[in-house]
C-alpha atoms as a PDB file:
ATOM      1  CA  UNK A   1     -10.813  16.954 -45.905  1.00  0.00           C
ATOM      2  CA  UNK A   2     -12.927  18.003 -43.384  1.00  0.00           C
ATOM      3  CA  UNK A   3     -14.296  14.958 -42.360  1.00  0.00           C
ATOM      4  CA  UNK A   4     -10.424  13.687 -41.965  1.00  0.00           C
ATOM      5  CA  UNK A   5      -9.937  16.878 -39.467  1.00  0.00           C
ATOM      6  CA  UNK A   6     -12.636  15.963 -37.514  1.00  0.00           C
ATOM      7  CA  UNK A   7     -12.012  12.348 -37.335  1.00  0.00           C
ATOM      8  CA  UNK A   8      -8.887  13.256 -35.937  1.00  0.00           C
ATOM      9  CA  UNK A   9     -10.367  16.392 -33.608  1.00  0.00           C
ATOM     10  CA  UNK A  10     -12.443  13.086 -32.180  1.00  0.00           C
ATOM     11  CA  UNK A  11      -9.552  11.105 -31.517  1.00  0.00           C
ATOM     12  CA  UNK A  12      -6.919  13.605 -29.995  1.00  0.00           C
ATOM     13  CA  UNK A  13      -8.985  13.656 -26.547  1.00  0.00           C
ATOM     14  CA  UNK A  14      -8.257   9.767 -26.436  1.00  0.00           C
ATOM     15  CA  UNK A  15      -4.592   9.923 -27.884  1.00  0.00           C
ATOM     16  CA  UNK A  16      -3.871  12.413 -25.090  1.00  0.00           C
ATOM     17  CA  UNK A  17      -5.235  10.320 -22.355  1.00  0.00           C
ATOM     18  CA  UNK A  18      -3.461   7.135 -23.074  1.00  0.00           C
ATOM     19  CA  UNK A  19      -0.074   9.171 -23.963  1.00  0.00           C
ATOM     20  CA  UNK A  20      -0.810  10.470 -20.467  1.00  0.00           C
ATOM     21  CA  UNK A  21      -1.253   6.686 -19.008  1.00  0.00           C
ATOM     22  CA  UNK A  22       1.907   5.784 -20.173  1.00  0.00           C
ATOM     23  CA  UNK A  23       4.125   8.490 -19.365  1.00  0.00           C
ATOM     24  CA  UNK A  24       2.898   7.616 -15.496  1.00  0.00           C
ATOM     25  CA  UNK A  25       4.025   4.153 -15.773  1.00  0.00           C
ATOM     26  CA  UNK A  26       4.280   3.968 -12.103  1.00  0.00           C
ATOM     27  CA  UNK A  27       0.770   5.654 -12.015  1.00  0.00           C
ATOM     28  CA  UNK A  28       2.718   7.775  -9.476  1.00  0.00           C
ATOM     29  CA  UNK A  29      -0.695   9.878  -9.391  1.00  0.00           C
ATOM     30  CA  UNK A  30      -2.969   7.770  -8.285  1.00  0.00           C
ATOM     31  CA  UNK A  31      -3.091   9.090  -4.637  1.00  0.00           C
ATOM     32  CA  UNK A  32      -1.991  12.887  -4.731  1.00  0.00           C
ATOM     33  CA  UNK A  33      -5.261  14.143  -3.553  1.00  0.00           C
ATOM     34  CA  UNK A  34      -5.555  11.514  -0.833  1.00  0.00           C
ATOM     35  CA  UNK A  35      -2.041  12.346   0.274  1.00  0.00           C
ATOM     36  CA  UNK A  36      -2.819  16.163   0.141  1.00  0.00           C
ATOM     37  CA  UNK A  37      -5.761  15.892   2.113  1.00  0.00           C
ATOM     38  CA  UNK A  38      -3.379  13.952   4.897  1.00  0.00           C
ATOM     39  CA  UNK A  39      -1.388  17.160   5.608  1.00  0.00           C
ATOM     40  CA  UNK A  40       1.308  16.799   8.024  1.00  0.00           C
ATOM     41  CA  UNK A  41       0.736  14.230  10.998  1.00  0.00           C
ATOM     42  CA  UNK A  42      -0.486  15.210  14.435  1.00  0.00           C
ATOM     43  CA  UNK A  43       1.674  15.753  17.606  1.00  0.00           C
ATOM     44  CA  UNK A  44       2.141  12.371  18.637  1.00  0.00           C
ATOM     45  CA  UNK A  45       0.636  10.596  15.709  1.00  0.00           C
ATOM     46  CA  UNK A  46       2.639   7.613  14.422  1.00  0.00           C
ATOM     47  CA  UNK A  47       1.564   6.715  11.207  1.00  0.00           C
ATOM     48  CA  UNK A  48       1.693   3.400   9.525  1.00  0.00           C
ATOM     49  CA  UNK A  49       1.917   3.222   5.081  1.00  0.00           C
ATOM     50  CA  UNK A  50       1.314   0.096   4.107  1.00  0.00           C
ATOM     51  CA  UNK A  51       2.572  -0.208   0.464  1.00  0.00           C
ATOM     52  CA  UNK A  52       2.778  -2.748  -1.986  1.00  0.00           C
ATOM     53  CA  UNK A  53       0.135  -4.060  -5.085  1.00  0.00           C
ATOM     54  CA  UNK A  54      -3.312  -5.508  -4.902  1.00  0.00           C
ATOM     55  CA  UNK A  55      -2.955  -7.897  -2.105  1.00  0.00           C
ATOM     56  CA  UNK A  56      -2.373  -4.192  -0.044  1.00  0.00           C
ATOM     57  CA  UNK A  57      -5.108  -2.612  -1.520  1.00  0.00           C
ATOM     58  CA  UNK A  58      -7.347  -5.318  -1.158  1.00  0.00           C
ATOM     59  CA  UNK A  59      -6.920  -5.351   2.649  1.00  0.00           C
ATOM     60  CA  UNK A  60      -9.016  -2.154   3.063  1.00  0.00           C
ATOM     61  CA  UNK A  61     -11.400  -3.165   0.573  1.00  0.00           C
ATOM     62  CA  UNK A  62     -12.071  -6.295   2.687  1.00  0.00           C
ATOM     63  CA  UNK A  63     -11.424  -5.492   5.872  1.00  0.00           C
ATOM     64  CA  UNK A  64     -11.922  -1.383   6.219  1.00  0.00           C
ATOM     65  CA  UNK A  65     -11.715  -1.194  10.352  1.00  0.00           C
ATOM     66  CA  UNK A  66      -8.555  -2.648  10.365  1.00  0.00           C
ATOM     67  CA  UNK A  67      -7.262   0.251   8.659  1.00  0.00           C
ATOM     68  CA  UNK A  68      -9.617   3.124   9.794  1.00  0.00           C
ATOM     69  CA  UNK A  69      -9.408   2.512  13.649  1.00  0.00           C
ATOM     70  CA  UNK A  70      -5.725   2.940  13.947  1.00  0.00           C
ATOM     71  CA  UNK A  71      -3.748   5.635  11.856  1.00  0.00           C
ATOM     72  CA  UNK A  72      -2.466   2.686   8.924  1.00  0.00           C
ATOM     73  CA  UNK A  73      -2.666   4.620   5.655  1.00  0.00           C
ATOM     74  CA  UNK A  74      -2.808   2.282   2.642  1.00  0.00           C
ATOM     75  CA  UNK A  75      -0.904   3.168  -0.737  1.00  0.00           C
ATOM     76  CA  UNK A  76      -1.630  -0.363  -2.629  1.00  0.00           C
ATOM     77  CA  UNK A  77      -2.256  -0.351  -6.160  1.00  0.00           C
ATOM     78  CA  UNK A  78      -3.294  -3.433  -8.192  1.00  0.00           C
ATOM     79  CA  UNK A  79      -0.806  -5.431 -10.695  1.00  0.00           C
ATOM     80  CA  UNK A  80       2.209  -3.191  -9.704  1.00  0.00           C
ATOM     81  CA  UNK A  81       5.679  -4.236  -9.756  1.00  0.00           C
ATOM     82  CA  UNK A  82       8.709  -3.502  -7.585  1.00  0.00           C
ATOM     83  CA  UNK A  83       9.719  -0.951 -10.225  1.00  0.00           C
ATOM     84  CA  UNK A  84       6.485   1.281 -10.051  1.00  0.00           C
ATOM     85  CA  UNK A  85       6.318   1.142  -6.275  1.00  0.00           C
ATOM     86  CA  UNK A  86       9.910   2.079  -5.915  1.00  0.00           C
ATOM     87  CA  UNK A  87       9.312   5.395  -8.164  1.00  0.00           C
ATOM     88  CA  UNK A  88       6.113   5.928  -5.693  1.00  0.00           C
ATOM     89  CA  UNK A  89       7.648   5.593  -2.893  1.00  0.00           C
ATOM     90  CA  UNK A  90       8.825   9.035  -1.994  1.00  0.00           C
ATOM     91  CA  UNK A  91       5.144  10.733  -2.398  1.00  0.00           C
ATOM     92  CA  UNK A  92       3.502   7.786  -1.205  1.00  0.00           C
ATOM     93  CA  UNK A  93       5.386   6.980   1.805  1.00  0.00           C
ATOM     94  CA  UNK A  94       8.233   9.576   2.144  1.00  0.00           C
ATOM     95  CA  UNK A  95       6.323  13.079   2.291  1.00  0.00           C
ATOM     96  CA  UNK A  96       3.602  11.435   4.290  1.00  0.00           C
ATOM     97  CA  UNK A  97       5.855  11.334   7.388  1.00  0.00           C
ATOM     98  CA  UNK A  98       4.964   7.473   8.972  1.00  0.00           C
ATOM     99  CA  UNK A  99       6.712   6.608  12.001  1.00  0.00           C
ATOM    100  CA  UNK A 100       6.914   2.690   9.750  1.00  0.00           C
ATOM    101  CA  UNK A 101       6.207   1.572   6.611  1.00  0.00           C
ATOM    102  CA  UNK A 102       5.219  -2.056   5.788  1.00  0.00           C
ATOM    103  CA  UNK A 103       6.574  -3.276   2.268  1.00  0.00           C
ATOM    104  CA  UNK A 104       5.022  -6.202   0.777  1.00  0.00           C
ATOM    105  CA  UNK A 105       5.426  -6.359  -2.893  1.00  0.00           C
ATOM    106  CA  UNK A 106       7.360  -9.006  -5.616  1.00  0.00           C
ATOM    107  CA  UNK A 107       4.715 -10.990  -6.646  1.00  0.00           C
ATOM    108  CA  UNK A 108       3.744  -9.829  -9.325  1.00  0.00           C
ATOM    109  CA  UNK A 109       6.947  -9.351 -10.560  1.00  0.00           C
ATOM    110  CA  UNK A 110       7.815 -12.961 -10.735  1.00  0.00           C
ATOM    111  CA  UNK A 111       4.709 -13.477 -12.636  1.00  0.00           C
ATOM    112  CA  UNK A 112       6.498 -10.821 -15.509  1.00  0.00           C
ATOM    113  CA  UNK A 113       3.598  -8.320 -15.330  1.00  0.00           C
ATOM    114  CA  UNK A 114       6.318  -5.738 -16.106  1.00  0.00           C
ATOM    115  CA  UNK A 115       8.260  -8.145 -18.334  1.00  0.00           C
ATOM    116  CA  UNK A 116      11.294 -10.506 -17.560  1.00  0.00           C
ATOM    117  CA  UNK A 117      12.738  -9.722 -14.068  1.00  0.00           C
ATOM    118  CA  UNK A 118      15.152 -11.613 -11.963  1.00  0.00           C
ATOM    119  CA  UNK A 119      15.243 -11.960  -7.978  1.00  0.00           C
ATOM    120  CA  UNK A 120      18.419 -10.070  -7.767  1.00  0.00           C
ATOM    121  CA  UNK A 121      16.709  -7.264  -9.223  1.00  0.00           C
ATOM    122  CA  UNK A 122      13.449  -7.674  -7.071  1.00  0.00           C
ATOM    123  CA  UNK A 123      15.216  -8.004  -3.824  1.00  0.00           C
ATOM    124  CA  UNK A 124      17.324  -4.684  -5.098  1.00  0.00           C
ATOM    125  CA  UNK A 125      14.348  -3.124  -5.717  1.00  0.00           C
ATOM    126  CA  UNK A 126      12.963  -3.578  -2.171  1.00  0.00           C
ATOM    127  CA  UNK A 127      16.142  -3.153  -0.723  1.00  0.00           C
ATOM    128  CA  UNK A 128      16.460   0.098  -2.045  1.00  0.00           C
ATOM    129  CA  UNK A 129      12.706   0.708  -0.360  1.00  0.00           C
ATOM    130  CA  UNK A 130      13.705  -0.260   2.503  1.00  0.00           C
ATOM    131  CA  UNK A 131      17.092   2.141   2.485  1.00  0.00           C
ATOM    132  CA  UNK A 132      14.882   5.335   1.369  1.00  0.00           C
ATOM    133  CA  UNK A 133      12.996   4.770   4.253  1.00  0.00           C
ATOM    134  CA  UNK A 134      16.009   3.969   6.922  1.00  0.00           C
ATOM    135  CA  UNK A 135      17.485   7.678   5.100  1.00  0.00           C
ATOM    136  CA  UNK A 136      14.503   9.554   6.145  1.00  0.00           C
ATOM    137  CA  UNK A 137      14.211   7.988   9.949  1.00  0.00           C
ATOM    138  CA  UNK A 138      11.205   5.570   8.823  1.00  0.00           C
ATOM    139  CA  UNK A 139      10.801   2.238  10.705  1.00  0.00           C
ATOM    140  CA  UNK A 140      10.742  -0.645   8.195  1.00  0.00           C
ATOM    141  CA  UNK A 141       8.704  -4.017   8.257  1.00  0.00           C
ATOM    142  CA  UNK A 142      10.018  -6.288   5.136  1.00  0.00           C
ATOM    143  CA  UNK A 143       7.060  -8.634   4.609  1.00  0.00           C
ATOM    144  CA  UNK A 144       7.498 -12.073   3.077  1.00  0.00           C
ATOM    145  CA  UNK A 145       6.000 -12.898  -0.374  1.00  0.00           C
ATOM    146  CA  UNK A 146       2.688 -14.653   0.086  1.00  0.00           C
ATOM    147  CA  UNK A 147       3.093 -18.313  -1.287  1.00  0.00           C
ATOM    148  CA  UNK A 148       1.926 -19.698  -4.633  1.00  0.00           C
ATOM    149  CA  UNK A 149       1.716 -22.310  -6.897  1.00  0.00           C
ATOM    150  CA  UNK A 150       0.370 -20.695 -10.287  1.00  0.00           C
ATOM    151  CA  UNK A 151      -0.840 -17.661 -11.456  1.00  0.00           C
ATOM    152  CA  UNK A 152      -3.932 -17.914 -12.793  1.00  0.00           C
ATOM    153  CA  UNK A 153      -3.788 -14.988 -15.350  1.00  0.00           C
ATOM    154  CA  UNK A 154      -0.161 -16.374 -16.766  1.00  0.00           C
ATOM    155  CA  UNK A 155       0.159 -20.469 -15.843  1.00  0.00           C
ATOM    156  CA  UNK A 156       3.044 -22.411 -15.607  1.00  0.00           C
ATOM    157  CA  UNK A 157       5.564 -20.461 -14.058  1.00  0.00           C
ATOM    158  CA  UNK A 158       6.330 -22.721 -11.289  1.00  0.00           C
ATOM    159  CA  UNK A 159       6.693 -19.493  -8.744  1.00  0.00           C
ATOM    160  CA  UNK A 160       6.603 -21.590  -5.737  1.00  0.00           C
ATOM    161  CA  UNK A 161      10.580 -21.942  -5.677  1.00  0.00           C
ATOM    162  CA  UNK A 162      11.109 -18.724  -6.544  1.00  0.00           C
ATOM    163  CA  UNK A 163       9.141 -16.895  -3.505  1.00  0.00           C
ATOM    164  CA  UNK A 164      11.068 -19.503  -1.083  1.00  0.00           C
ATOM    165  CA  UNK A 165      14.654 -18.360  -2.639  1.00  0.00           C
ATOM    166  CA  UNK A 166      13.202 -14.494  -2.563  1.00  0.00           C
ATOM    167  CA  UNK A 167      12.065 -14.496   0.663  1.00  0.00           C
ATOM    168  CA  UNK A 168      15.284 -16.079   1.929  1.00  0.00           C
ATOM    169  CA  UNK A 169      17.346 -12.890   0.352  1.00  0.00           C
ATOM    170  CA  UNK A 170      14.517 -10.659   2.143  1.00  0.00           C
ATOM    171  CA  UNK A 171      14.840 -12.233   5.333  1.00  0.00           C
ATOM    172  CA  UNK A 172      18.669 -12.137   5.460  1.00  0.00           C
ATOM    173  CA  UNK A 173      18.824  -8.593   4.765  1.00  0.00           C
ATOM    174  CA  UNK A 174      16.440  -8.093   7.353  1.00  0.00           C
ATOM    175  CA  UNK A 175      18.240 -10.087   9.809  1.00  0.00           C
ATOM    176  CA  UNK A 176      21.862  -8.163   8.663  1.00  0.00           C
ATOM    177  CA  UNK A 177      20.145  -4.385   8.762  1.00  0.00           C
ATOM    178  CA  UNK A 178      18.054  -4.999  11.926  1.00  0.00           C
ATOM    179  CA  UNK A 179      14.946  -4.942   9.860  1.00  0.00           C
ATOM    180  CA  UNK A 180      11.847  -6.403  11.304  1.00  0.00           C
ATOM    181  CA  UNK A 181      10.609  -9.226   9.123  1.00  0.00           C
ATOM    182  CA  UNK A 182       7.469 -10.025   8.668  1.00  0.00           C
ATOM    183  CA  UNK A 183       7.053 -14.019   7.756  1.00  0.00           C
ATOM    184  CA  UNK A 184       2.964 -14.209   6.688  1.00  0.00           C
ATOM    185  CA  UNK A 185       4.358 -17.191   4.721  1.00  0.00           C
ATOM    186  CA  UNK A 186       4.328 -19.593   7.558  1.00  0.00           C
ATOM    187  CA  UNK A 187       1.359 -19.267   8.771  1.00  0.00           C
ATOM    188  CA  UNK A 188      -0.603 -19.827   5.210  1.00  0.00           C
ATOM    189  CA  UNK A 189       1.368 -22.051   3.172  1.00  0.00           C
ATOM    190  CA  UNK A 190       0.148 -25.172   2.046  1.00  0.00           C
ATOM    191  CA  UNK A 191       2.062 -29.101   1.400  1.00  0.00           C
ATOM    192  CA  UNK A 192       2.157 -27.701  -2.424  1.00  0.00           C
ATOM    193  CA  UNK A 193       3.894 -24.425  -1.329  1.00  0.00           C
ATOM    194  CA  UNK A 194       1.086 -22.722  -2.324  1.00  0.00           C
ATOM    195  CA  UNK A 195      -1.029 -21.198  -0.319  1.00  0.00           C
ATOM    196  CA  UNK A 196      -3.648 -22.774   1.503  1.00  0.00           C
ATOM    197  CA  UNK A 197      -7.351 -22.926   0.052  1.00  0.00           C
ATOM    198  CA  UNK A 198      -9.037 -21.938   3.020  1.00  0.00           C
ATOM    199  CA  UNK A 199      -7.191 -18.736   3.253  1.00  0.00           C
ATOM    200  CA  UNK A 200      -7.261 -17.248  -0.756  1.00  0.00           C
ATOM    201  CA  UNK A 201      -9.823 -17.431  -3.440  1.00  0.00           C
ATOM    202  CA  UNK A 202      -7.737 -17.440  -6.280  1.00  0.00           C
ATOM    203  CA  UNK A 203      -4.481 -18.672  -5.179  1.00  0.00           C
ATOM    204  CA  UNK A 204      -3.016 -15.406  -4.759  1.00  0.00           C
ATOM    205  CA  UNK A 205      -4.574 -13.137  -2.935  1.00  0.00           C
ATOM    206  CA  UNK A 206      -6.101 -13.520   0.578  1.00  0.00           C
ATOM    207  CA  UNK A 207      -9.791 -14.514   1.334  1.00  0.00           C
ATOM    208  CA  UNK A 208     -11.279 -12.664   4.710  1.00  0.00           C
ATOM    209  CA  UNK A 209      -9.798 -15.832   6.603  1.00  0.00           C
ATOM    210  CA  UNK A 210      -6.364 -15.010   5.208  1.00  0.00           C
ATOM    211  CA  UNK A 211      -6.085 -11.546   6.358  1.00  0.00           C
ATOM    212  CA  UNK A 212      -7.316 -12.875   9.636  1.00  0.00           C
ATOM    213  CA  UNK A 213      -4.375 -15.099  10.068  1.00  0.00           C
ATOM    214  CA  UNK A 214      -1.756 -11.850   8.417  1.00  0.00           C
ATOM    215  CA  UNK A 215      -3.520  -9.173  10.644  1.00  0.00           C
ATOM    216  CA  UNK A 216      -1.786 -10.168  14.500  1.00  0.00           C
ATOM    217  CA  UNK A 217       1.547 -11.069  12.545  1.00  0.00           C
ATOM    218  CA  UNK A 218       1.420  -7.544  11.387  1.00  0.00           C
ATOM    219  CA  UNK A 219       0.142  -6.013  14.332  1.00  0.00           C
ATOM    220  CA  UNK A 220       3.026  -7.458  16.224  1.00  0.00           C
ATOM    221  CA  UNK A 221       5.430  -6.462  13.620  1.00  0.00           C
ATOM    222  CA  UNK A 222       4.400  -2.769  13.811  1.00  0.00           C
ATOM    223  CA  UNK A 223       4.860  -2.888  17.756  1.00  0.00           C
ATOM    224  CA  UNK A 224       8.134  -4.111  17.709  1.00  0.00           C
ATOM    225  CA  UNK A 225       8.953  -1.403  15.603  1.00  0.00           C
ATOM    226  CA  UNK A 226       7.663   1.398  17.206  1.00  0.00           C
ATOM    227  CA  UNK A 227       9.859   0.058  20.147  1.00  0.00           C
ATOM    228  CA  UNK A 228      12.935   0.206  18.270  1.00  0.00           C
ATOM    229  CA  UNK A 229      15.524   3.121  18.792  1.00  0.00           C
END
């Protein structure tokens, strides 16, 4: 018997983290200290959240000065859906007070990383983003889904089509809601309507040379809508 008890006194440690894990699906968490240490912006400081999954996140990783030499705050977290981000986005964008945010994100929902999806839902999910930010006075910059042709960690889901058709709904919300849209697509797609090689190293996510060709589309983005009323 007393082995049994402490078999179990071993395991509850473990059984309480990953109980934990899953009750913050959204892994809501995962930047409270950073965003605590931000405190409230500075007279005349207009920040910029960029939010969205690993293709976000990775931007700092690669390119760090882009970020740090201009007040762009980065709340990207890898493999997330439009789900997770949407239940993020008040303490990750909201409370942090940005003059814009920048939403990029439905990629990885059409590969099912959160299970079966459709674009309706997608586009409501970023819609909704995109409204929660308009509600609070935040300047919004709808980004277009970065083109691909398979998914190396789940093949065969022919997402090509299915950016083009989602990217279409983004842009003609954007275009009804004066919403500044953001079209990296253009600029990096290939004859497959994937993305170019030069420009990714997995077919997904950018290579240094790909966030080179997104960084001016951004950076014009973001003036435009600092200009806007």
């Amino acid at each position: 018997m007393k082995k049994i008890k402490s078999f179990f006194a071993l395991l509850l440690p473990f059984t309480i983290v990953s109980i934990s894990q899953a009750q913050d699906w959204p892994d809501v968490n995962h930047f409270t200290e950073d965003n605590a240490k931000l405190g409230e912006p500075l007279s005349g400081e207009k920040r910029i959240v960029f939010i969205g999954n690993s293709i976000t996140k990775c931007w700092s990783d690669m390119h760090p000065d882009f970020f740090s030499a201009k007040h762009y705050i980065n709340r990207g977290i890898g493999g997330q859906t439009t789900p997770q981000i949407l239940i993020r986005f008040r303490p990750d964008v909201i409370n942090l007070k940005p003059a814009v945010v920048v939403i990029l994100a439905g990629t990885n929902d059409i590969a099912g990383n959160t299970g079966p999806t459709t674009l309706d839902i997608i586009a409501g999910n970023i819609i909704s983003m995109a409204e929660l930010a308009k509600a609070n006075g935040i300047k919004v910059i709808l980004c277009s889904i970065l083109p691909v042709y398979d998914y190396p960690w789940k093949p065969g889901l022919e997402p090509a089509e299915k950016i083009i058709t989602l990217n279409y709904m983004l842009k003609q919300y954007a275009d009804k809601n004066g919403i500044i849209y953001a079209d990296y697509f253009s600029s990096v797609v290939d004859d497959r309507k994937g993305m170019i090689k030069e420009y990714t190293y997995d077919g997904v996510h950018p290579n240094d040379a790909g966030y080179k060709v997104m960084e001016p589309i951004i950076e014009e983005a973001i003036k435009k809508a600092l200009l806007l009323p």
